[in-house]
Protein backbone atom coordinates (compact mmCIF):
# COMPACT_ATOMS: atom_id res chain seq x y z
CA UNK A 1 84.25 70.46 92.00
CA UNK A 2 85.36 72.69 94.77
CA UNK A 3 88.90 73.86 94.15
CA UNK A 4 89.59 75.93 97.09
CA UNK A 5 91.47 73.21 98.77
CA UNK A 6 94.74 73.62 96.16
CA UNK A 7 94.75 77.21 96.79
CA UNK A 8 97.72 76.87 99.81
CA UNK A 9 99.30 74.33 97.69
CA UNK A 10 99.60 76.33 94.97
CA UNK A 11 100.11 79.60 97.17
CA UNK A 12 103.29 77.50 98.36
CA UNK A 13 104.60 76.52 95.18
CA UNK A 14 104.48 80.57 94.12
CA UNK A 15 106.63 80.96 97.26
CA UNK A 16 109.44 78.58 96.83
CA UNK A 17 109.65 79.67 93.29
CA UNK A 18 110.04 82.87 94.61
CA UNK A 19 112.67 82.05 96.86
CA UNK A 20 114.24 79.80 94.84
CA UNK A 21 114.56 83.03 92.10
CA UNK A 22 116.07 85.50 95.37
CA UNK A 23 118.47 82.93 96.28
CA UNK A 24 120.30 82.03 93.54
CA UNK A 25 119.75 84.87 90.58
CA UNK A 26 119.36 88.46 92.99
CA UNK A 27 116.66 91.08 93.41
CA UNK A 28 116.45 90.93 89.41
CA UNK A 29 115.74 87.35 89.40
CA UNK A 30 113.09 88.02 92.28
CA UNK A 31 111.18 90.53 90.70
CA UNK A 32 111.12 89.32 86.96
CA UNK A 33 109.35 85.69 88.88
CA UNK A 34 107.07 88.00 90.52
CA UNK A 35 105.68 89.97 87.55
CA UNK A 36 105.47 87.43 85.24
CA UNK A 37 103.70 85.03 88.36
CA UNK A 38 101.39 88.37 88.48
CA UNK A 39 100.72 88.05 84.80
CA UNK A 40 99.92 84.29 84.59
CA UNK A 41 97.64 85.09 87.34
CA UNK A 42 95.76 87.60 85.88
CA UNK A 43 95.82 85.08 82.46
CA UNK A 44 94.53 82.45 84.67
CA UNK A 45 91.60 84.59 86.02
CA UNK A 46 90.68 85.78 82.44
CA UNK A 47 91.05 81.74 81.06
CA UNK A 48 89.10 80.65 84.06
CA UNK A 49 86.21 83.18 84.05
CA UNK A 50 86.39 85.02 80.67
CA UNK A 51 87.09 88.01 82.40
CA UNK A 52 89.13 89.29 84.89
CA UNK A 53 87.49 90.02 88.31
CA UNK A 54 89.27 92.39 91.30
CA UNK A 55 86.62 93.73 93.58
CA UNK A 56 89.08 95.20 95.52
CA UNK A 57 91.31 96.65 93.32
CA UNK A 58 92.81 100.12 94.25
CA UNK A 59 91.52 102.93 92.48
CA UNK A 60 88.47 101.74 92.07
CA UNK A 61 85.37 104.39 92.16
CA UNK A 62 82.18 103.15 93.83
């Protein structure tokens, strides 16, 4: 099943959430969404593909 059609959607959703967080609880609010968004991201990766994947991470030696 190709998936790759939900990514905006869910892109989207990740964005109101985020402005929901700015507008009504501050820069703290904002910031705490976005790590812990970062974090179930990187959860999702590692339930999704039993490992986590970033080819184009910083830092990364070739």
């Amino acid at each position: 099943m190709n998936t790759n059609h939900w990514m905006p959607v869910i892109g989207m959703a990740a964005g109101i959430v985020l402005g929901l967080a700015a507008a009504f609880g501050g820069l703290g609010a904002f910031l705490l969404v976005l790590v812990l968004g970062a974090v179930g991201f990187l959860v999702g990766l590692f339930a999704a593909h039993g490992e986590v994947r970033l080819p184009n991470a910083p830092g990364k030696r070739r």
